[in-house]
Each structure stands twice: as C-alpha cells, then as structure tokens.
PDB file of N, CA and C in Angstrom:
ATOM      1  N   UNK A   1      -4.350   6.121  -3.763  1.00  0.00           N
ATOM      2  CA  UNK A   1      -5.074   5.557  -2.654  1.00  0.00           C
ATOM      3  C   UNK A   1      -4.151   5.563  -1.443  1.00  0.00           C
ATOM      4  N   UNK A   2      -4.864   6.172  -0.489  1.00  0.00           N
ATOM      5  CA  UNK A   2      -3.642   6.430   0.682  1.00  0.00           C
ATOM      6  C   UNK A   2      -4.162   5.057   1.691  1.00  0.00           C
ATOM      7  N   UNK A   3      -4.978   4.498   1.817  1.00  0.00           N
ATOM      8  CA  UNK A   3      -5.485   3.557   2.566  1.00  0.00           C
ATOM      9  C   UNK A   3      -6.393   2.558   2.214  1.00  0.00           C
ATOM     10  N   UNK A   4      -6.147   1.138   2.522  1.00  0.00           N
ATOM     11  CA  UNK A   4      -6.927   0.181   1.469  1.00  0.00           C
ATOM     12  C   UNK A   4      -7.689  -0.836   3.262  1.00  0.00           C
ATOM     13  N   UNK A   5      -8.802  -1.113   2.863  1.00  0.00           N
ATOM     14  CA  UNK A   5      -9.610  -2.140   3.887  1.00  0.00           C
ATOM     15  C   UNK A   5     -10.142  -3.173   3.104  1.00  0.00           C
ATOM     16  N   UNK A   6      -9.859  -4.398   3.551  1.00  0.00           N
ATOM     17  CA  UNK A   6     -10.345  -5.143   2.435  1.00  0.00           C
ATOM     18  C   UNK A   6     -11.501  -6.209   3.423  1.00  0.00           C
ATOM     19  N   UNK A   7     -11.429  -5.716   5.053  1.00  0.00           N
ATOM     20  CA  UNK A   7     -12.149  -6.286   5.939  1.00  0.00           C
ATOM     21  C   UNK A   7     -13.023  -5.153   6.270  1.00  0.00           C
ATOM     22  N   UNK A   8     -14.239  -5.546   6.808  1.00  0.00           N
ATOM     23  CA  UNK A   8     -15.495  -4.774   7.362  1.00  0.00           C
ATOM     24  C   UNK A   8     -14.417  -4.536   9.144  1.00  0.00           C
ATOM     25  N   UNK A   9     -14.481  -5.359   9.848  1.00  0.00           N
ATOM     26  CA  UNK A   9     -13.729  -5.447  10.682  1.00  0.00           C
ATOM     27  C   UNK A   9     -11.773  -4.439  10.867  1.00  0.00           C
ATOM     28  N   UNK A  10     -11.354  -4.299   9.824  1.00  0.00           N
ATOM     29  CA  UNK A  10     -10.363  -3.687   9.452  1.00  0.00           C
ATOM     30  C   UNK A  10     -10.768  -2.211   9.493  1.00  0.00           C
ATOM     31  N   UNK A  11     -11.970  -1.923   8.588  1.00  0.00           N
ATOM     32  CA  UNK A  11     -12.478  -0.582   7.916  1.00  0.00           C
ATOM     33  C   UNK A  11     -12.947  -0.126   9.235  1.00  0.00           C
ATOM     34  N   UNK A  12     -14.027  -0.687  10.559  1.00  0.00           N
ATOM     35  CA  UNK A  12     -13.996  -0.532  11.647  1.00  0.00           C
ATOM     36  C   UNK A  12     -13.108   0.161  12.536  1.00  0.00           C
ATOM     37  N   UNK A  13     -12.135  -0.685  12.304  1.00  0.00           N
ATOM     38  CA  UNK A  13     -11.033   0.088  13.435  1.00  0.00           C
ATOM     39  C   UNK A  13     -10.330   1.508  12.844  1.00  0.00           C
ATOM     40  N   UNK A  14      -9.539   0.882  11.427  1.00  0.00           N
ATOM     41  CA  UNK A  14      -8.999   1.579  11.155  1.00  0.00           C
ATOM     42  C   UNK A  14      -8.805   3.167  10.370  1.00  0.00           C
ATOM     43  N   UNK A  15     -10.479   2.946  10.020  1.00  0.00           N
ATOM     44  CA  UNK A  15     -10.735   4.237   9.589  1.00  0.00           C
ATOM     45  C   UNK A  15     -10.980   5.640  10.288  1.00  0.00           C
ATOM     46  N   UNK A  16     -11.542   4.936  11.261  1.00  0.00           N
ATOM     47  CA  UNK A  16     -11.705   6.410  12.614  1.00  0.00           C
ATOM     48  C   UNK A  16     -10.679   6.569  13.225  1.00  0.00           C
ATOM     49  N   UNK A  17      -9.545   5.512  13.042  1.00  0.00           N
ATOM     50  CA  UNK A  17      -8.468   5.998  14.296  1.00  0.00           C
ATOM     51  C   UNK A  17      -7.531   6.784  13.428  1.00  0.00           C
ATOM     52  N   UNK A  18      -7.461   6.639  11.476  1.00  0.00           N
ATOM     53  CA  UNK A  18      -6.372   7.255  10.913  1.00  0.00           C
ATOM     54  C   UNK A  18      -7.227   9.042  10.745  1.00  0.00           C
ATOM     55  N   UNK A  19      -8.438   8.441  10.489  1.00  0.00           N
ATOM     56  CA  UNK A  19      -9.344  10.172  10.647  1.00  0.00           C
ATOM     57  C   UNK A  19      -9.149  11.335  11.796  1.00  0.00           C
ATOM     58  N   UNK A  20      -9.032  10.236  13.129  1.00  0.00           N
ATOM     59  CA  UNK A  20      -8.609  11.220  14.090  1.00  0.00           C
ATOM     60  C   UNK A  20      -7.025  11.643  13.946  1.00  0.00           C
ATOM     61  N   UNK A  21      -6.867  10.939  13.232  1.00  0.00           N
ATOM     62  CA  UNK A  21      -5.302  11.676  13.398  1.00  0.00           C
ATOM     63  C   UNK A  21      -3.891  11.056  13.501  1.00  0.00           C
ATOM     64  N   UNK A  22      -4.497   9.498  13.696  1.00  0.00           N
ATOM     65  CA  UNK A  22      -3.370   8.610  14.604  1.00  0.00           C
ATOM     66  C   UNK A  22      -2.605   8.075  12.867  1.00  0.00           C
ATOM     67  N   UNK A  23      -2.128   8.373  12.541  1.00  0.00           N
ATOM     68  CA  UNK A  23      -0.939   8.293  11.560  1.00  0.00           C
ATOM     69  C   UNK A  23      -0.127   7.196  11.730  1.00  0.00           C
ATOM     70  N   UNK A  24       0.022   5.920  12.951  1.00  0.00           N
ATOM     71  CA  UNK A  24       0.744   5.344  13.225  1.00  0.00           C
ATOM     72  C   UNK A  24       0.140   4.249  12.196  1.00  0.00           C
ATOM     73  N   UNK A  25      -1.574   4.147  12.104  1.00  0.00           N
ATOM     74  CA  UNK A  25      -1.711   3.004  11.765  1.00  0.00           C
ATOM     75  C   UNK A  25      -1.487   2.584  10.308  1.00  0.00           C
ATOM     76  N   UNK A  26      -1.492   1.074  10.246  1.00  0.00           N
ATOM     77  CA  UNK A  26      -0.908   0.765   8.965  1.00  0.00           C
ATOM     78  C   UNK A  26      -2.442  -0.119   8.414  1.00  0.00           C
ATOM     79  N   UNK A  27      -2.485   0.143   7.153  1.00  0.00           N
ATOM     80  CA  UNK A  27      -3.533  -1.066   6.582  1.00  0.00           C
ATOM     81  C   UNK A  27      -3.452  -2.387   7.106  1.00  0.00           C
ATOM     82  N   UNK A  28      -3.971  -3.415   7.655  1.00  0.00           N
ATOM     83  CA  UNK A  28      -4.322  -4.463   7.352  1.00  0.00           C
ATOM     84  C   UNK A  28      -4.172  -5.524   5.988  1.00  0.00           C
ATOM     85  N   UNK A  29      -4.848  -4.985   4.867  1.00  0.00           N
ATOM     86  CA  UNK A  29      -4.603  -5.264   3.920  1.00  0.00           C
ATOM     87  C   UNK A  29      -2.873  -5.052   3.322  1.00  0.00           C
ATOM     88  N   UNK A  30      -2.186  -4.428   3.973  1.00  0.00           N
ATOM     89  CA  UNK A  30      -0.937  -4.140   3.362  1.00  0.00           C
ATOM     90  C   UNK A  30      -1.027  -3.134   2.036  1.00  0.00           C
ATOM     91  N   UNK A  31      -2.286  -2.216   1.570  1.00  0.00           N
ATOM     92  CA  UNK A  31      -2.046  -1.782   0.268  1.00  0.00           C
ATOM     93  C   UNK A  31      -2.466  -0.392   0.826  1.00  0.00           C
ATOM     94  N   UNK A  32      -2.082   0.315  -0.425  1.00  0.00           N
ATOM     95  CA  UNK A  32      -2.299   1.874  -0.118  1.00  0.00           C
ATOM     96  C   UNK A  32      -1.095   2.676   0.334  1.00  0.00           C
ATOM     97  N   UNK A  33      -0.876   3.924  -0.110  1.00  0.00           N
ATOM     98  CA  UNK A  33       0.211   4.626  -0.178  1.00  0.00           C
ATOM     99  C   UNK A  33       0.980   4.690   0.980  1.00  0.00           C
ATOM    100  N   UNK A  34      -0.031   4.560   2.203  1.00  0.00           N
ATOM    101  CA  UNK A  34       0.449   4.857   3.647  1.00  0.00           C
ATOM    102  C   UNK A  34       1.538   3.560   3.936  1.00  0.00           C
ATOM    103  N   UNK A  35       1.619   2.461   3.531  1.00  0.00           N
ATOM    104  CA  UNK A  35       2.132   1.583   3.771  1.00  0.00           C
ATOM    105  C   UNK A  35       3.553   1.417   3.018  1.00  0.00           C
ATOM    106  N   UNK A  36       3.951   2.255   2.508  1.00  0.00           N
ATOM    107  CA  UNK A  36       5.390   2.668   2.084  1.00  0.00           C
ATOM    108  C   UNK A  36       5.897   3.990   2.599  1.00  0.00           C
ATOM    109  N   UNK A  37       5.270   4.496   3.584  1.00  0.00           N
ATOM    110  CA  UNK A  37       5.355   6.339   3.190  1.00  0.00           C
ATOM    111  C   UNK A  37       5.899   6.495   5.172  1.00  0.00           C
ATOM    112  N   UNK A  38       7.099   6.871   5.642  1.00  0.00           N
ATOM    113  CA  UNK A  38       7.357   7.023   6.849  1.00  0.00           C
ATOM    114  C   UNK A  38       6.183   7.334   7.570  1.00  0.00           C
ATOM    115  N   UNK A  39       6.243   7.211   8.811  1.00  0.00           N
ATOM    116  CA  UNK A  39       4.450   7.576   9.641  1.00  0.00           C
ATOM    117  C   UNK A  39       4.566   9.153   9.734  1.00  0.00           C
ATOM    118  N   UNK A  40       6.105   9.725   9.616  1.00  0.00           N
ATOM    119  CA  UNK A  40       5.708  11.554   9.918  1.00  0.00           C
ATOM    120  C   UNK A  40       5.476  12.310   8.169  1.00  0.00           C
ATOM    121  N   UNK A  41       5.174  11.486   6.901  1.00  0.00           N
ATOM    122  CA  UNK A  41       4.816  11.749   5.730  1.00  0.00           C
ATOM    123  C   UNK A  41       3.469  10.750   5.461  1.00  0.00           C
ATOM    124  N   UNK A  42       2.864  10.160   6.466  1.00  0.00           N
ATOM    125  CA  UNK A  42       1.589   9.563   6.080  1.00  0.00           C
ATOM    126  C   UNK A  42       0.511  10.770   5.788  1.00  0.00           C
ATOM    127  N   UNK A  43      -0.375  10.455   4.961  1.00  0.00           N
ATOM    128  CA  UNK A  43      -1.521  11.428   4.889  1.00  0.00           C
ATOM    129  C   UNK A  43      -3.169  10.777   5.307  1.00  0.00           C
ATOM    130  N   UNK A  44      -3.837  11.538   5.915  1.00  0.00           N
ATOM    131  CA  UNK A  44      -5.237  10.961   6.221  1.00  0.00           C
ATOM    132  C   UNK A  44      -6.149  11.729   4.705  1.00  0.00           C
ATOM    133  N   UNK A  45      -7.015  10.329   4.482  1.00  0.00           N
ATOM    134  CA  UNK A  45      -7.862  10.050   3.356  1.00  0.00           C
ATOM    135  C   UNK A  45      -8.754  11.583   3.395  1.00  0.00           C
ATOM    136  N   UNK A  46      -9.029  11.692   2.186  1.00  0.00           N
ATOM    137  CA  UNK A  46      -9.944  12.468   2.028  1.00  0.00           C
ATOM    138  C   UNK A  46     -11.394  12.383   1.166  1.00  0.00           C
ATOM    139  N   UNK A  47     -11.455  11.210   1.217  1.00  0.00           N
ATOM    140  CA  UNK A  47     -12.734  10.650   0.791  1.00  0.00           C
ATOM    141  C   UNK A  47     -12.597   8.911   0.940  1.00  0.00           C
ATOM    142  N   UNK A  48     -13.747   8.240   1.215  1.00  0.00           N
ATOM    143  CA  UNK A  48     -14.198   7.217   1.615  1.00  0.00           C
ATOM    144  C   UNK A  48     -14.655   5.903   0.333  1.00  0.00           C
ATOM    145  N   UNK A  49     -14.222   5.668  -0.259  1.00  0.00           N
ATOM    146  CA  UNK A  49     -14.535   4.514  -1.456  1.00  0.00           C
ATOM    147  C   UNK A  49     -14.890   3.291  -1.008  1.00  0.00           C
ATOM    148  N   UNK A  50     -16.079   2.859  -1.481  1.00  0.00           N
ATOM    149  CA  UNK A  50     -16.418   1.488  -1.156  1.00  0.00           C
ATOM    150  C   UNK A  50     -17.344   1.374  -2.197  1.00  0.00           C
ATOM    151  N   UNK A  51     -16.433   0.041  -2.362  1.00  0.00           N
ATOM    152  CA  UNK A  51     -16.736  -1.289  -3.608  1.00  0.00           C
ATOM    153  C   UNK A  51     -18.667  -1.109  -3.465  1.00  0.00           C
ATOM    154  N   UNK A  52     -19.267  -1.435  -4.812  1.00  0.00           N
ATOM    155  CA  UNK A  52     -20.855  -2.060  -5.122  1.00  0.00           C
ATOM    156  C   UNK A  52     -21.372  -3.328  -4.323  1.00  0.00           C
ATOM    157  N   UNK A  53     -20.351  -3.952  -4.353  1.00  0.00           N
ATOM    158  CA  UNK A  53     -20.992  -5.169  -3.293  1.00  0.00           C
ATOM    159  C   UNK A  53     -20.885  -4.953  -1.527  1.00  0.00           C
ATOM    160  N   UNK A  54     -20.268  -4.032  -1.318  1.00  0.00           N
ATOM    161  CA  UNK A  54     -20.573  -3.701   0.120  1.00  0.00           C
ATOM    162  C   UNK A  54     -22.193  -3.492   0.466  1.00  0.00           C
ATOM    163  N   UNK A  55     -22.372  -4.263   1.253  1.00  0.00           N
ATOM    164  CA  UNK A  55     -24.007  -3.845   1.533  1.00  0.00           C
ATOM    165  C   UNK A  55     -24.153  -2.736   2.531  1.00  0.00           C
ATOM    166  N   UNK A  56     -25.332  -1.929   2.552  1.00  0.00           N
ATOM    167  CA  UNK A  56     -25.785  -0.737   2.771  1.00  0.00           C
ATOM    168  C   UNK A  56     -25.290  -0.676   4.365  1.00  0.00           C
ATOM    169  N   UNK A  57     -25.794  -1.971   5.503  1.00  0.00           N
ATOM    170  CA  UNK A  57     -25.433  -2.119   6.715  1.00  0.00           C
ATOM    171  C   UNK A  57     -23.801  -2.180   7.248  1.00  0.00           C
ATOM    172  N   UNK A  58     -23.070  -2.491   6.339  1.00  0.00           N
ATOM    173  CA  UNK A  58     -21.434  -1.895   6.194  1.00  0.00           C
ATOM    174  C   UNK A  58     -21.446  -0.808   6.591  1.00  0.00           C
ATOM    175  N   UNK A  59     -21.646   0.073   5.253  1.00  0.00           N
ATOM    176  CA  UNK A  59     -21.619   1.206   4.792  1.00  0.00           C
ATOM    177  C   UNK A  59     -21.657   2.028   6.114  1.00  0.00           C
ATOM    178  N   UNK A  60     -23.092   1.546   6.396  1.00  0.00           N
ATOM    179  CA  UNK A  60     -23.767   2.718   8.025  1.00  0.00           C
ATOM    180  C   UNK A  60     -22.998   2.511   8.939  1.00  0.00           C
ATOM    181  N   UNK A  61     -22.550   1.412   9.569  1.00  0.00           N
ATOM    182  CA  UNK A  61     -21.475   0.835  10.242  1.00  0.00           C
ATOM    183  C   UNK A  61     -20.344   1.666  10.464  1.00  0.00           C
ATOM    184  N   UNK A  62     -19.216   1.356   8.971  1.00  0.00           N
ATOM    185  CA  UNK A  62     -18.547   2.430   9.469  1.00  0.00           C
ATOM    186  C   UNK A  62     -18.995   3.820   9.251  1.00  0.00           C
ATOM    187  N   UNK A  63     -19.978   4.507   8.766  1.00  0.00           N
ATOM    188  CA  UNK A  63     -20.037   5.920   8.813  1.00  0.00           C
ATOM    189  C   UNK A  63     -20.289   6.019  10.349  1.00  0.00           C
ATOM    190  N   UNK A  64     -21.005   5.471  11.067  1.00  0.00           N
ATOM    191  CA  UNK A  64     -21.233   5.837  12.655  1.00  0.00           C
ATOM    192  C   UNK A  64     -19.985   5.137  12.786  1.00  0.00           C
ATOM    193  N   UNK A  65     -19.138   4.641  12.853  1.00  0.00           N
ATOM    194  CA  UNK A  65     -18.084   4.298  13.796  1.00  0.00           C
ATOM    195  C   UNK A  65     -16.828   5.433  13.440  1.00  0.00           C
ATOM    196  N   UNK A  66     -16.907   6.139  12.421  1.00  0.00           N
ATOM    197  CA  UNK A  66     -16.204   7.467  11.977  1.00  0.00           C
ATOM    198  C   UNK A  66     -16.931   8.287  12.535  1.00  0.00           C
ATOM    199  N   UNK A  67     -18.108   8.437  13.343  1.00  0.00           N
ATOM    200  CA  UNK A  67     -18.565   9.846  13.285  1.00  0.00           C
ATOM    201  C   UNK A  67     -18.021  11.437  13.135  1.00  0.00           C
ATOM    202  N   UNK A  68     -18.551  11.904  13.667  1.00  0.00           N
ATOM    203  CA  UNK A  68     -17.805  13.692  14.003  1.00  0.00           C
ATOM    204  C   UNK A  68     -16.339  13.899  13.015  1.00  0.00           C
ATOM    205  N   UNK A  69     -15.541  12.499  12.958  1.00  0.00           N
ATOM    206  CA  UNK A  69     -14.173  12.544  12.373  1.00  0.00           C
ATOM    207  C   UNK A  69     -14.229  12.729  10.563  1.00  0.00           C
ATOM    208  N   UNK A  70     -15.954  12.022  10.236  1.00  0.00           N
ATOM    209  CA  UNK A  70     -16.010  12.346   8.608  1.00  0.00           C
ATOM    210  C   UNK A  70     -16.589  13.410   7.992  1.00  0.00           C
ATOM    211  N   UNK A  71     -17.171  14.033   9.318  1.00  0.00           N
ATOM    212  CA  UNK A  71     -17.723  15.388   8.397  1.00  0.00           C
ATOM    213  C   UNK A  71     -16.425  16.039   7.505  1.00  0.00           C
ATOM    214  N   UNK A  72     -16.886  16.339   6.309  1.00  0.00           N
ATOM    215  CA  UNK A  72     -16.772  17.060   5.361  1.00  0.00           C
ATOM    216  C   UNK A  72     -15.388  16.228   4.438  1.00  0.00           C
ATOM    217  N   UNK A  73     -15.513  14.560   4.844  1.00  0.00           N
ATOM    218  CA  UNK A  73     -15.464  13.295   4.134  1.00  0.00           C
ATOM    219  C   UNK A  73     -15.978  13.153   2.644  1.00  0.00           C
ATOM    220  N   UNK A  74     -15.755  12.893   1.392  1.00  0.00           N
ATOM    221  CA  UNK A  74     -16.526  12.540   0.708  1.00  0.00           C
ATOM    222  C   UNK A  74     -16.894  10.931   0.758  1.00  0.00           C
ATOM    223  N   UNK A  75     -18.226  10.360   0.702  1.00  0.00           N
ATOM    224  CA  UNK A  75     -18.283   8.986   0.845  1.00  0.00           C
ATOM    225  C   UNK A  75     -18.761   9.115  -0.874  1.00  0.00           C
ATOM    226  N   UNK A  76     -17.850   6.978  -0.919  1.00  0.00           N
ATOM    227  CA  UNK A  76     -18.437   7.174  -2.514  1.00  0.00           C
ATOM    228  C   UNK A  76     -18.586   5.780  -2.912  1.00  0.00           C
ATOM    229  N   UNK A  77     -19.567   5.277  -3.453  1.00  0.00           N
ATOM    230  CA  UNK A  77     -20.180   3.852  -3.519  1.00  0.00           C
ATOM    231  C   UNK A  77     -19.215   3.920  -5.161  1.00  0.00           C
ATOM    232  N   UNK A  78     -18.743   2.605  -5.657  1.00  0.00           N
ATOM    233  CA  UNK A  78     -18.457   2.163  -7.542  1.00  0.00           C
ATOM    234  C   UNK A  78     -19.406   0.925  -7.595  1.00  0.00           C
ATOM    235  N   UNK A  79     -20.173   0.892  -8.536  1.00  0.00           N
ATOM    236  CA  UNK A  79     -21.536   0.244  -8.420  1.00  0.00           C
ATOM    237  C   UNK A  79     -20.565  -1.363  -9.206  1.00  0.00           C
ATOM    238  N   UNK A  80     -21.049  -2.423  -8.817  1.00  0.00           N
ATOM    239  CA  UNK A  80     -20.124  -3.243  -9.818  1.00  0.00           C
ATOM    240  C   UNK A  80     -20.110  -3.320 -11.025  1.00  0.00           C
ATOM    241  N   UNK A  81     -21.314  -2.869 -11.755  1.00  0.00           N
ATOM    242  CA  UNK A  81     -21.664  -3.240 -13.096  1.00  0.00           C
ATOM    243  C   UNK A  81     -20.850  -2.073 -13.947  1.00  0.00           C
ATOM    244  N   UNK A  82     -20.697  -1.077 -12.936  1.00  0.00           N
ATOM    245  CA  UNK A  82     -19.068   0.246 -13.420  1.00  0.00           C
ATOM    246  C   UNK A  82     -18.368  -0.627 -13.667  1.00  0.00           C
ATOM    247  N   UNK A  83     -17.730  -0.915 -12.845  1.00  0.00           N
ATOM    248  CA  UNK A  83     -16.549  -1.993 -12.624  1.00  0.00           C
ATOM    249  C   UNK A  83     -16.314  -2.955 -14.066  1.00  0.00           C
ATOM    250  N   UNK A  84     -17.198  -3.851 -13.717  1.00  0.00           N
ATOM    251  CA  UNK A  84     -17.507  -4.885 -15.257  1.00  0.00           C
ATOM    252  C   UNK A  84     -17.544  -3.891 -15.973  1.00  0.00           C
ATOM    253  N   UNK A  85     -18.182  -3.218 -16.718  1.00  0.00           N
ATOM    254  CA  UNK A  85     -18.004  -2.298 -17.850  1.00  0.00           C
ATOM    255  C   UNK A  85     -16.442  -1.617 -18.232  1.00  0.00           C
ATOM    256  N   UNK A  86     -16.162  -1.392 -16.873  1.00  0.00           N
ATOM    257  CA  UNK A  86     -14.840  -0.772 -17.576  1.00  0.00           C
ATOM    258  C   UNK A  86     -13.591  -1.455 -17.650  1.00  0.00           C
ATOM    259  N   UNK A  87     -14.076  -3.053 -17.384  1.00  0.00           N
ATOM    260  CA  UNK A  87     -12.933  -3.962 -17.533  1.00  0.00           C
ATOM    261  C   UNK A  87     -12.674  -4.865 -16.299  1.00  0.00           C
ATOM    262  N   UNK A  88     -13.228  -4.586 -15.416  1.00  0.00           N
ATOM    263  CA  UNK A  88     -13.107  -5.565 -14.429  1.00  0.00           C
ATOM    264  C   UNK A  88     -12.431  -4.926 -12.899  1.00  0.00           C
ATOM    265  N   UNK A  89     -11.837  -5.469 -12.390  1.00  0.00           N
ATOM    266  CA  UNK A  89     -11.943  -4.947 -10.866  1.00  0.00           C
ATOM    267  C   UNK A  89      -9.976  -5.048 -11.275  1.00  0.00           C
ATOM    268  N   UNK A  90      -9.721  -3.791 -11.463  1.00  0.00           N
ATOM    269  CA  UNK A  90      -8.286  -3.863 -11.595  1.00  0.00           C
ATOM    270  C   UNK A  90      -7.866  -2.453 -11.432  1.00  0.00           C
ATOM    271  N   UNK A  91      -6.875  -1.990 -10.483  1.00  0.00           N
ATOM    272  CA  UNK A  91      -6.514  -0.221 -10.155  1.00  0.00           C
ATOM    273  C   UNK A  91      -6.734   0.550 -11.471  1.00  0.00           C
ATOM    274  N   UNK A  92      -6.409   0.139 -12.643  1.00  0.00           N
ATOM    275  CA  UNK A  92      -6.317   0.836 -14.273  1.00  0.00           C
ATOM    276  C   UNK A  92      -8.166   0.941 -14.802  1.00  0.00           C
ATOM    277  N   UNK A  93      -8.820   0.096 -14.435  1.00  0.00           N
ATOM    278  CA  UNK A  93     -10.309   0.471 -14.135  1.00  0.00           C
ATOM    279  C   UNK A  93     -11.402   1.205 -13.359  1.00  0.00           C
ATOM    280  N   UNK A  94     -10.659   0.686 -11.934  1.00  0.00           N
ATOM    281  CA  UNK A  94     -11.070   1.207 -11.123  1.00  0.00           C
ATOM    282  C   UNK A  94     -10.892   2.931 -11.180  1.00  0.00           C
ATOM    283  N   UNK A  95      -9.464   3.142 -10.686  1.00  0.00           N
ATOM    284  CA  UNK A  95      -9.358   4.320 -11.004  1.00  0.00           C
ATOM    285  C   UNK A  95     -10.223   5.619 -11.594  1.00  0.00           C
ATOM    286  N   UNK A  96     -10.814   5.579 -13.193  1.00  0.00           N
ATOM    287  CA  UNK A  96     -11.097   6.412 -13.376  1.00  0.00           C
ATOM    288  C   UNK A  96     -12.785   6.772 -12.747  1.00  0.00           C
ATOM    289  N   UNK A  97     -13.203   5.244 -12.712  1.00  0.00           N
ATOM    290  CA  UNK A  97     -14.775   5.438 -11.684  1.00  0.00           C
ATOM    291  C   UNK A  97     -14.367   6.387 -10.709  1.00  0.00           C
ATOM    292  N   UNK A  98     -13.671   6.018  -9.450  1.00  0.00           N
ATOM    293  CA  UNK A  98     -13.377   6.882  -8.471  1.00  0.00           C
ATOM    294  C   UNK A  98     -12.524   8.460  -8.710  1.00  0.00           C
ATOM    295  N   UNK A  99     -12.379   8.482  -9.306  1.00  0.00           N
ATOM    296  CA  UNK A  99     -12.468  10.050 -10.079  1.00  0.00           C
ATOM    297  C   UNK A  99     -13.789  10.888 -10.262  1.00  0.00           C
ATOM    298  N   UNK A 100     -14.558   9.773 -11.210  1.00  0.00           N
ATOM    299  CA  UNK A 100     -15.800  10.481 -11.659  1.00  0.00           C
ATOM    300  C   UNK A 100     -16.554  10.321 -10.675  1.00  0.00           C
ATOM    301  N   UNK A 101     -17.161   9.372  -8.990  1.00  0.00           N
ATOM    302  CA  UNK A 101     -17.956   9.287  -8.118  1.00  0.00           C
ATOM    303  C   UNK A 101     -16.930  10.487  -7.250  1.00  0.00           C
ATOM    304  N   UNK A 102     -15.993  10.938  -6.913  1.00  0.00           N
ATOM    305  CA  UNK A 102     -15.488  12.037  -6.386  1.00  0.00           C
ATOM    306  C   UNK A 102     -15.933  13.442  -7.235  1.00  0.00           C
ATOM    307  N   UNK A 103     -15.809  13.353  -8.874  1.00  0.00           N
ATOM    308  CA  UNK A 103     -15.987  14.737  -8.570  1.00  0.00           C
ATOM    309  C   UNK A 103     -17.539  14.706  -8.719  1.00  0.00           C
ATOM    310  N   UNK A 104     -18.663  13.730  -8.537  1.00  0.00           N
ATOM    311  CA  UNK A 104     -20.077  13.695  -8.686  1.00  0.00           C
ATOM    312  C   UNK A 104     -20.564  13.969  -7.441  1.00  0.00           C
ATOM    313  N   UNK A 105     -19.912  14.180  -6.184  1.00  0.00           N
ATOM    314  CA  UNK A 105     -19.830  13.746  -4.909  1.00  0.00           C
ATOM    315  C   UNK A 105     -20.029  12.829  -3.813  1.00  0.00           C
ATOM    316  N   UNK A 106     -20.127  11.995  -4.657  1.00  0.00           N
ATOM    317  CA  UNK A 106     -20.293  10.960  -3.907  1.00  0.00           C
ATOM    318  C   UNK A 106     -21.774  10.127  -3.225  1.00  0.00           C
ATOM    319  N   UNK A 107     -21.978   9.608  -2.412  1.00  0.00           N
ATOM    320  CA  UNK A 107     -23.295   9.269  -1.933  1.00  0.00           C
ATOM    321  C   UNK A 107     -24.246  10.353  -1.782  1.00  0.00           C
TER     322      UNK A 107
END
C-alpha cells in the first residue's frame, strides 16, 4: 500500500494532488509505503481501495475530485462481510481481498 486515507476530507485533498504528480505529499493517516520512502523514491498509486462501509456519495466525491488524473485508475470497493469472513479488518486479511478485487477489476 503506497498511500493510506483514513479521512473523506484527507482522501479529498490528497488523492488528486499525489495523482497529479505532487510526490511531496505525505498521508495524513501516517500509513502507507510513501511515508517511509524519500519524496524522489515515492510512487503514485495505481489503483484506488475503499473499505465496504464507505458510502456510495464518498466514493463519487473523490472520483470527481480526481478527475482526468484517474483515468486508467483501478477503483475497488472490499465489501465488509469479505472482511469479517476472512478474519476481520487486519493488513493479513485484508490483503488478499485487494488482490482478488484488483485482479476482478474493480468497480
């Protein structure tokens, strides 16, 4: 995970400005690879993950506040009841969902 939002408000800003390019920025949340990794070895995301309980008006939110910058983005919903099933909301769970909603393609 190169970038973590754990705010609607966070995911706002910070997703269109690291899409365009701006490498300076750092998570909010403090998690995600970018936040150990010098800013001239940061990498921009290549697909979009968001949690089952995000509601749909999020979702649209930031896709228009990314515009033009996510084409050819994968976006990818993990439904919660994935989640619960495969043990609960923990990176060693999570994980392999977002594998399988990436290579399914996503939304």
């Amino acid at each position: 995970m190169v970038h973590l939002c754990t705010e609607l408000s966070s995911a706002l800003t910070e997703i269109p400005a690291i899409l365009k390019g701006d490498l300076s920025i750092t998570p909010a949340s403090g998690a995600g690879s970018n936040v150990t990794r010098p800013e001239n070895e940061r990498r921009k995301p290549k697909a979009v993950v968001f949690g089952g309980g995000i509601p749909d008006e999020e979702v649209r939110q930031v896709k228009e506040a990314v515009g033009e910058y996510g084409v050819g983005m994968v976006w990818c919903r993990i439904k919660p009841e994935d989640t619960k099933a495969a043990g609960g909301p923990s990176p060693e769970a999570i994980a392999p969902l977002v594998k399988k909603a990436l290579r399914e393609g996503g939304l």
